[in-house]
PDB file of N, CA and C in Angstrom:
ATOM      1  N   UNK A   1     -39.521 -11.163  37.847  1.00  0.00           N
ATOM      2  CA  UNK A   1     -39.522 -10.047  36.912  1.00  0.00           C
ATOM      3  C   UNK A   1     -40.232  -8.870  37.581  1.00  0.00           C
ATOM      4  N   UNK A   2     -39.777  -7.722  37.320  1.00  0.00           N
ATOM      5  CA  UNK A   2     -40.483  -6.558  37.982  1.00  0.00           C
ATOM      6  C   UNK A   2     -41.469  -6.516  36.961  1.00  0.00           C
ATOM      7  N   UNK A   3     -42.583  -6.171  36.814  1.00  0.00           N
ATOM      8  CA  UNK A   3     -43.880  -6.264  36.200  1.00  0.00           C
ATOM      9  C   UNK A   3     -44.158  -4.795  36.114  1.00  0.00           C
ATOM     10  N   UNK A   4     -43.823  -3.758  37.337  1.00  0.00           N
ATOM     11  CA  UNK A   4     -43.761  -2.426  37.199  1.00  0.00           C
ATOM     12  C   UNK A   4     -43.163  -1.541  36.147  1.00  0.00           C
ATOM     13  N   UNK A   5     -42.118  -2.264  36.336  1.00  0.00           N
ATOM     14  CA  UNK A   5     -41.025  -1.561  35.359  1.00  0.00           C
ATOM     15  C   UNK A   5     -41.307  -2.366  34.042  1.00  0.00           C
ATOM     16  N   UNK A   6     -41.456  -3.785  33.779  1.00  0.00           N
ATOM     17  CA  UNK A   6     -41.474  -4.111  32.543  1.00  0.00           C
ATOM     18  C   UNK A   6     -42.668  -3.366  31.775  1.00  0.00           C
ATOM     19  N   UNK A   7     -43.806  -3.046  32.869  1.00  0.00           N
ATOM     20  CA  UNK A   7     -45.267  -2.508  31.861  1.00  0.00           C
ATOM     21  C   UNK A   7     -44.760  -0.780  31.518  1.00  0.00           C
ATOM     22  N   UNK A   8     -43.933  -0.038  32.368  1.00  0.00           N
ATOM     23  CA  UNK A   8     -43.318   0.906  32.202  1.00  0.00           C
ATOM     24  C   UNK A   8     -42.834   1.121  30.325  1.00  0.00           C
ATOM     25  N   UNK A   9     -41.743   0.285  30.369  1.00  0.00           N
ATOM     26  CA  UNK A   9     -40.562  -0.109  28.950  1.00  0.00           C
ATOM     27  C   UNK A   9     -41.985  -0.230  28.245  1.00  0.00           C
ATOM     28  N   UNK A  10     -42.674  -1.194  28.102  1.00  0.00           N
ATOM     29  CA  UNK A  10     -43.870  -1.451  27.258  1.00  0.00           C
ATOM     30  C   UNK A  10     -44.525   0.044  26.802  1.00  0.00           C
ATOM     31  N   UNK A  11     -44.821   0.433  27.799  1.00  0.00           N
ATOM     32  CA  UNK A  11     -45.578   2.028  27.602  1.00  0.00           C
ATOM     33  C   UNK A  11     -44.310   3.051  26.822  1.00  0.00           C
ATOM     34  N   UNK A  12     -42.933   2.987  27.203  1.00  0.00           N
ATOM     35  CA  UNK A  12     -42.113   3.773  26.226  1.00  0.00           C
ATOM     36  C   UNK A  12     -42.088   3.263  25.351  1.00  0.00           C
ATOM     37  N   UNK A  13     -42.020   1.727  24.755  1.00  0.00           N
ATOM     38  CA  UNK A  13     -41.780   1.671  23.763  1.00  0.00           C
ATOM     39  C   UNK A  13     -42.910   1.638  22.691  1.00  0.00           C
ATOM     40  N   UNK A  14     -44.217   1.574  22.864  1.00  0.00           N
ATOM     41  CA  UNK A  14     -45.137   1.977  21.758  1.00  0.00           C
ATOM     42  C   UNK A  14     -45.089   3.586  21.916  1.00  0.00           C
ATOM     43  N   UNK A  15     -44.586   4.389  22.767  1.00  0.00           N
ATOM     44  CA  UNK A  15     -44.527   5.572  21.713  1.00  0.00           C
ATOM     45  C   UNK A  15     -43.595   5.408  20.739  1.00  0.00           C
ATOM     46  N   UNK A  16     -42.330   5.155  21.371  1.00  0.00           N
ATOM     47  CA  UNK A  16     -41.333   5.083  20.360  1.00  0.00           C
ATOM     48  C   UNK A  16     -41.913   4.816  18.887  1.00  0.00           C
ATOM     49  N   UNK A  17     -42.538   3.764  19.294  1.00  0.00           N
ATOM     50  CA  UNK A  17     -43.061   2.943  18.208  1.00  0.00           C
ATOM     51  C   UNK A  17     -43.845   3.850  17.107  1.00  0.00           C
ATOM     52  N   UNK A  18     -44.764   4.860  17.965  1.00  0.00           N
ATOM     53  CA  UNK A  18     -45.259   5.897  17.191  1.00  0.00           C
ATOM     54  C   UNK A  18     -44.511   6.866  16.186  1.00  0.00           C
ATOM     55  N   UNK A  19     -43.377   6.934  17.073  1.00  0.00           N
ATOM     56  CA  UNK A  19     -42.758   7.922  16.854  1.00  0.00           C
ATOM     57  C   UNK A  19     -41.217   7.496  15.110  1.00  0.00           C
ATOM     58  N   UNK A  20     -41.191   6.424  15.528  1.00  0.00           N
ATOM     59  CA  UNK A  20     -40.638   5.654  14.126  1.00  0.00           C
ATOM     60  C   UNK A  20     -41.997   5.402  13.187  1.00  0.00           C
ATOM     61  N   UNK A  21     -43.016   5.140  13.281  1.00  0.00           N
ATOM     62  CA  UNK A  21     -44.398   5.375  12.142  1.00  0.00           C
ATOM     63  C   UNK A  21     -44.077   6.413  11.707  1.00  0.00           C
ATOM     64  N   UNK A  22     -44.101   7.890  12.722  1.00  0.00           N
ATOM     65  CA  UNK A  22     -43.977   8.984  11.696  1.00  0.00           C
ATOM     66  C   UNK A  22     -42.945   9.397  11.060  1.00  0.00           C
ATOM     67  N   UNK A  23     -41.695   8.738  11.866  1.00  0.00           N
ATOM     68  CA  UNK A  23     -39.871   9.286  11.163  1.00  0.00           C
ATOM     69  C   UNK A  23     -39.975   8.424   9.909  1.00  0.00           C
ATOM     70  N   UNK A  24     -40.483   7.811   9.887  1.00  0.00           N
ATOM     71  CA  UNK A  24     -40.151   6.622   8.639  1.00  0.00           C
ATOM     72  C   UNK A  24     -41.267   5.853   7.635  1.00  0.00           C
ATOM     73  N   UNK A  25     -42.449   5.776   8.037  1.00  0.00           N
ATOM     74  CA  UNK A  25     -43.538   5.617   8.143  1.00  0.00           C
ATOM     75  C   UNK A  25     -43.575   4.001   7.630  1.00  0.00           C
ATOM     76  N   UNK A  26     -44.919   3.566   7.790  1.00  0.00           N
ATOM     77  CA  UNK A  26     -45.147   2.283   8.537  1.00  0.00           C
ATOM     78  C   UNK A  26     -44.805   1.165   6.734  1.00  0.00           C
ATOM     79  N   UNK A  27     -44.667   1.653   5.743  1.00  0.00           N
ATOM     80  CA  UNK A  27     -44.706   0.791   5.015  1.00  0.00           C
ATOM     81  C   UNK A  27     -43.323   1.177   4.608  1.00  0.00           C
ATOM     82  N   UNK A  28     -42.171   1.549   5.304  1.00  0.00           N
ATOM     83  CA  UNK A  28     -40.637   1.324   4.874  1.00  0.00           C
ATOM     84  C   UNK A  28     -40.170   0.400   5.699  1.00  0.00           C
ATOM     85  N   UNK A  29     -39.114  -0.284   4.884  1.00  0.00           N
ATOM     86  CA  UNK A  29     -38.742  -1.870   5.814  1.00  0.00           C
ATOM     87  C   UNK A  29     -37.696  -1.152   7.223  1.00  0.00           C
ATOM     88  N   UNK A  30     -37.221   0.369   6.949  1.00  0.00           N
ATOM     89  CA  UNK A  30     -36.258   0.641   8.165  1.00  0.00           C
ATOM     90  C   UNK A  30     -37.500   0.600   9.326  1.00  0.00           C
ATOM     91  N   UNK A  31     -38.893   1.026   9.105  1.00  0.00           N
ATOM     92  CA  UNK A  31     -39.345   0.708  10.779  1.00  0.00           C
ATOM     93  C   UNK A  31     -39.809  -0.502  10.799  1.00  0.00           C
ATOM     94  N   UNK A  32     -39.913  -1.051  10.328  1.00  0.00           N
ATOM     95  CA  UNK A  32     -40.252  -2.840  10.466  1.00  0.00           C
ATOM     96  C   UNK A  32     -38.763  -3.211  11.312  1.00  0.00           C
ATOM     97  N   UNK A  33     -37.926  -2.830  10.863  1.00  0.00           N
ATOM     98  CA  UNK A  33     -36.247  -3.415  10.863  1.00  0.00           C
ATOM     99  C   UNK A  33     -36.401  -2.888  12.648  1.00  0.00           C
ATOM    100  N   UNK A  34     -36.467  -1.857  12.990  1.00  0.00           N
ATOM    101  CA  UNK A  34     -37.001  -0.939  14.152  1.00  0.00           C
ATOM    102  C   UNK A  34     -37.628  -1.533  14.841  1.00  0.00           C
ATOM    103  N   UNK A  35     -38.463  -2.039  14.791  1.00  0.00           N
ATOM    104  CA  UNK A  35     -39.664  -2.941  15.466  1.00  0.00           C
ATOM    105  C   UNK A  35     -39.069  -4.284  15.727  1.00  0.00           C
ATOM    106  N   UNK A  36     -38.547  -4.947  14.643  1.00  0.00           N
ATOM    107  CA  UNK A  36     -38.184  -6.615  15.474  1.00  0.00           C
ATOM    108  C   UNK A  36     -36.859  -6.069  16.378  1.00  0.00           C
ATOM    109  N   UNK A  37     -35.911  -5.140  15.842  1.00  0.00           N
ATOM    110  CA  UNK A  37     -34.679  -4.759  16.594  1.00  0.00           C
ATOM    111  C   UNK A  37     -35.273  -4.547  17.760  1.00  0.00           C
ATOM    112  N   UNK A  38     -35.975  -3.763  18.403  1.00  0.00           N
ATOM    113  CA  UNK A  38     -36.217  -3.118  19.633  1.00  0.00           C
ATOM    114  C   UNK A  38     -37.376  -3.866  20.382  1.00  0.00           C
ATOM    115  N   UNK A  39     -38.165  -4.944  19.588  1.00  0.00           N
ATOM    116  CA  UNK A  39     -38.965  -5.379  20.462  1.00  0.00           C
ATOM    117  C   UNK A  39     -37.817  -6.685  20.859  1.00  0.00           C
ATOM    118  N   UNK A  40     -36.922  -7.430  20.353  1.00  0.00           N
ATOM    119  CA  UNK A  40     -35.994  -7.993  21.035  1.00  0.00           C
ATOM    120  C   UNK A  40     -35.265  -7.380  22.175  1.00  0.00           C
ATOM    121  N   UNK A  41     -34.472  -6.127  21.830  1.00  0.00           N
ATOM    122  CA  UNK A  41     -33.783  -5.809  23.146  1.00  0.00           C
ATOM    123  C   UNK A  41     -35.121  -5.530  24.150  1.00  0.00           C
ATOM    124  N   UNK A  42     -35.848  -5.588  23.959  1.00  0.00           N
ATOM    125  CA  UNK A  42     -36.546  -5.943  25.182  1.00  0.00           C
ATOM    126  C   UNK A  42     -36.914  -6.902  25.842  1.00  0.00           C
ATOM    127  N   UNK A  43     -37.007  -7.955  24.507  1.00  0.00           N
ATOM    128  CA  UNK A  43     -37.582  -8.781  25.549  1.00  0.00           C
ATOM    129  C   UNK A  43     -35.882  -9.551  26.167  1.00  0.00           C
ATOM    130  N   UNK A  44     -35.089  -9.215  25.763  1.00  0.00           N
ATOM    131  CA  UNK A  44     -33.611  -9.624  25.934  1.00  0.00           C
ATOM    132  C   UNK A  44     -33.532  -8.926  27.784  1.00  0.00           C
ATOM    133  N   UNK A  45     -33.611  -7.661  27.450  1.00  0.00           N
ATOM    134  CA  UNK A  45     -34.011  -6.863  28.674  1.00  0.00           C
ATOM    135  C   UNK A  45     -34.433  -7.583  29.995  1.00  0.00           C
ATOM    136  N   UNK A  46     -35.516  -8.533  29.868  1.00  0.00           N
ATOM    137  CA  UNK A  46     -36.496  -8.972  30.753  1.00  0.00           C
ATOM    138  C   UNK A  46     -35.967 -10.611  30.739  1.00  0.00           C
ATOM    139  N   UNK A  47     -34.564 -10.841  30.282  1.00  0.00           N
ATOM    140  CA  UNK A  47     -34.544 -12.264  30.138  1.00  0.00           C
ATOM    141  C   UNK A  47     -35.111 -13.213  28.804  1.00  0.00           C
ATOM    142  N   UNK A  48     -35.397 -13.038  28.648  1.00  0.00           N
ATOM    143  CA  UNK A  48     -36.211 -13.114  27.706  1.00  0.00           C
ATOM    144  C   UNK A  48     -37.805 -14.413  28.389  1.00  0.00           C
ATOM    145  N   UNK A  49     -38.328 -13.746  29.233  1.00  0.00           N
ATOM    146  CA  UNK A  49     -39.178 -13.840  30.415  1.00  0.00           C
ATOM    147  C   UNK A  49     -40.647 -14.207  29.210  1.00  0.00           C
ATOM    148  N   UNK A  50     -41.617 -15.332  29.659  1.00  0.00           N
ATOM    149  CA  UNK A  50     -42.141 -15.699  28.723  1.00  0.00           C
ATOM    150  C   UNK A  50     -43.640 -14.470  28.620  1.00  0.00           C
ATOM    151  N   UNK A  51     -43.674 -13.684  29.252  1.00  0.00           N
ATOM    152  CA  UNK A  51     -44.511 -12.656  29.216  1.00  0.00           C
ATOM    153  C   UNK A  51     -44.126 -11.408  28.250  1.00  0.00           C
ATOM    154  N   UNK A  52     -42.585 -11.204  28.249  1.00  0.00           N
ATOM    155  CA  UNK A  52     -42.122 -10.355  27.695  1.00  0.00           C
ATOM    156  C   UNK A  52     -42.515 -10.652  26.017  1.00  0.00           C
ATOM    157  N   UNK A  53     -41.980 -11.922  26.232  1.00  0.00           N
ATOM    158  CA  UNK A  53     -41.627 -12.242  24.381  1.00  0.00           C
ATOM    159  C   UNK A  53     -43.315 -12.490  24.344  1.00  0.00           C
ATOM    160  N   UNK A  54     -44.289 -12.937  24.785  1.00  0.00           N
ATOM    161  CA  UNK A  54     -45.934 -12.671  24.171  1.00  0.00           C
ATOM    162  C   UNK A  54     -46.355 -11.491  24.350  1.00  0.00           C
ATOM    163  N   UNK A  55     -46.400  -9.975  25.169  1.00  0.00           N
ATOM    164  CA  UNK A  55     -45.973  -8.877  25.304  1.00  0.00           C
ATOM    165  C   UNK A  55     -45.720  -8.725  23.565  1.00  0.00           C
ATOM    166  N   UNK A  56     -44.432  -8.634  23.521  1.00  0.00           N
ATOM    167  CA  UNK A  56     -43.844  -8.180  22.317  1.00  0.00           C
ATOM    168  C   UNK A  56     -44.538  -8.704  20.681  1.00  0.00           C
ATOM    169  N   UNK A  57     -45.057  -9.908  21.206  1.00  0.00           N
ATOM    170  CA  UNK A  57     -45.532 -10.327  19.724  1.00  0.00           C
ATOM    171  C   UNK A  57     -46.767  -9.910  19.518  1.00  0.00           C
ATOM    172  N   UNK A  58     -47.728  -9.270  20.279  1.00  0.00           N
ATOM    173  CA  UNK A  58     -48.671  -9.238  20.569  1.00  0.00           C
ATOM    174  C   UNK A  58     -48.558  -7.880  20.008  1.00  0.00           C
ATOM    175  N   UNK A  59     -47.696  -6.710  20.352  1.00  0.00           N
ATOM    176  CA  UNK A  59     -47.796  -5.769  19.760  1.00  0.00           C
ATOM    177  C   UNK A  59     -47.249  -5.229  18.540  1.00  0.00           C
ATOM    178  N   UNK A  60     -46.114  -6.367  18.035  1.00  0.00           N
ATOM    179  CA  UNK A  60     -45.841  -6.850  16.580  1.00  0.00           C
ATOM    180  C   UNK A  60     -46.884  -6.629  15.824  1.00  0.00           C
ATOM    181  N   UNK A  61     -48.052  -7.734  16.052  1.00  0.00           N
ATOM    182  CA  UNK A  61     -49.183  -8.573  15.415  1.00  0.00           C
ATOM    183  C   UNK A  61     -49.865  -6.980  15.304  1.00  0.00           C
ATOM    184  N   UNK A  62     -50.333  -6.546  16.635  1.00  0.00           N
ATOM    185  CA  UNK A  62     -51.089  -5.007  16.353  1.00  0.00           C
ATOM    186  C   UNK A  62     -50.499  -4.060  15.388  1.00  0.00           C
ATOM    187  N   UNK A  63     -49.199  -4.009  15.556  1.00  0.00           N
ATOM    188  CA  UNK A  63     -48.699  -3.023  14.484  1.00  0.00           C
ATOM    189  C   UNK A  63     -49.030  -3.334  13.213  1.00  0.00           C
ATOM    190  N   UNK A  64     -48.797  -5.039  12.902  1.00  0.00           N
ATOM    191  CA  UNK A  64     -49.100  -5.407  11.322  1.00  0.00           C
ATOM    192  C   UNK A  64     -50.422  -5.186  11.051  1.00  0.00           C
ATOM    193  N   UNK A  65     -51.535  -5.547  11.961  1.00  0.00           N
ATOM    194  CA  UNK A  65     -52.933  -5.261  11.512  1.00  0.00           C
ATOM    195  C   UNK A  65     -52.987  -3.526  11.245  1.00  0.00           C
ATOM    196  N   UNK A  66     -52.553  -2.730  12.051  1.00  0.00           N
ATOM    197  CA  UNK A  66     -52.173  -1.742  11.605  1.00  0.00           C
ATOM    198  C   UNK A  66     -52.120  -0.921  10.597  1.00  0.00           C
ATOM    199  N   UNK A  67     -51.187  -1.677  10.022  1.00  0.00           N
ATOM    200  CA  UNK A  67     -50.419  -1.496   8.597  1.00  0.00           C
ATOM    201  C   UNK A  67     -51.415  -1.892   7.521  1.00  0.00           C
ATOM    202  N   UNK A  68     -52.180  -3.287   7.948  1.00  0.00           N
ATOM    203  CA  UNK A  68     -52.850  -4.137   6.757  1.00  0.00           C
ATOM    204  C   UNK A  68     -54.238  -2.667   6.598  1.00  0.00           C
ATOM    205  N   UNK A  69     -54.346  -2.503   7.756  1.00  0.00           N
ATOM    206  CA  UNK A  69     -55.966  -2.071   7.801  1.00  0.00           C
ATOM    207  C   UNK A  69     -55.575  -0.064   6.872  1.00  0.00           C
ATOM    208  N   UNK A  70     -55.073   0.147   7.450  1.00  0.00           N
ATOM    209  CA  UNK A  70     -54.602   1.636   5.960  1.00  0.00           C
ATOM    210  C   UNK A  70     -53.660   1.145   4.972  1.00  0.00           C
ATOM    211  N   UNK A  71     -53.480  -0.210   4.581  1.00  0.00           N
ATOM    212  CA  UNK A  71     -53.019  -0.275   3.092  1.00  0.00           C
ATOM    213  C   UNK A  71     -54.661  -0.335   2.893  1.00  0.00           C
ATOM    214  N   UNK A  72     -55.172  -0.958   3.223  1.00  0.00           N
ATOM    215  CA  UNK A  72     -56.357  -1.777   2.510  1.00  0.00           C
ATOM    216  C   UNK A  72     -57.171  -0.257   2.284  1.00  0.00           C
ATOM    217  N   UNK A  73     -57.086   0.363   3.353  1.00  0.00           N
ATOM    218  CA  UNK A  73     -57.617   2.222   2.868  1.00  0.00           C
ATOM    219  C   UNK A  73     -57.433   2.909   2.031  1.00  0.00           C
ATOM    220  N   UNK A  74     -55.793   2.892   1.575  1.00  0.00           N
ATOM    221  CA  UNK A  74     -55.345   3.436   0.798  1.00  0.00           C
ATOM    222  C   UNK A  74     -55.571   2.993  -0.771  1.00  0.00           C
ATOM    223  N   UNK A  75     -55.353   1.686  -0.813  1.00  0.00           N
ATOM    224  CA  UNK A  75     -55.745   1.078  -2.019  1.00  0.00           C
ATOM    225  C   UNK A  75     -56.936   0.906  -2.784  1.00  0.00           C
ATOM    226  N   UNK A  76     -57.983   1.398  -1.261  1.00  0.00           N
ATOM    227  CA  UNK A  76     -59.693   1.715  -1.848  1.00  0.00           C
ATOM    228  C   UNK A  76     -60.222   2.881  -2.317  1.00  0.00           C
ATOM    229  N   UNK A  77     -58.599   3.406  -2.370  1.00  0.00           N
ATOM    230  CA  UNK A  77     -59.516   5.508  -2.366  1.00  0.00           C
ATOM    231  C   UNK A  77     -58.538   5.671  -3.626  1.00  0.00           C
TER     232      UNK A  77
END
């Protein structure tokens, strides 16, 4: 696996990732839908290479804590 290029895709795709938070924002199911779609074609991308797919879940998991940690904000104010 190129490791260059895969940490590359990694680095575009959490902007992306940013960038669907703000088109859609983080508690509509279209960027959730966004997120498993595109963190697959990646790791599809890479074979599905066992770094890729822990890679990908790893920043799944961050996005959901994410999400949990400003609901839990929102619901306190």
């Amino acid at each position: 696996m190129d490791y260059k290029a895969f940490f590359a895709d990694v680095e575009l795709w959490i902007g992306q990732a940013n960038q669907a938070a703000i088109r859609h924002g983080m508690e509509n199911p279209d960027f959730w839908r966004w997120v498993a779609d595109s963190s697959g074609e990646l790791c599809r991308k890479y074979q599905e290479h066992r770094l890729a797919i822990k890679q990908m879940m790893m920043l799944v998991e961050w996005l959901e804590e994410v999400y949990e940690k400003n609901s839990g904000r929102r619901e306190a104010t």
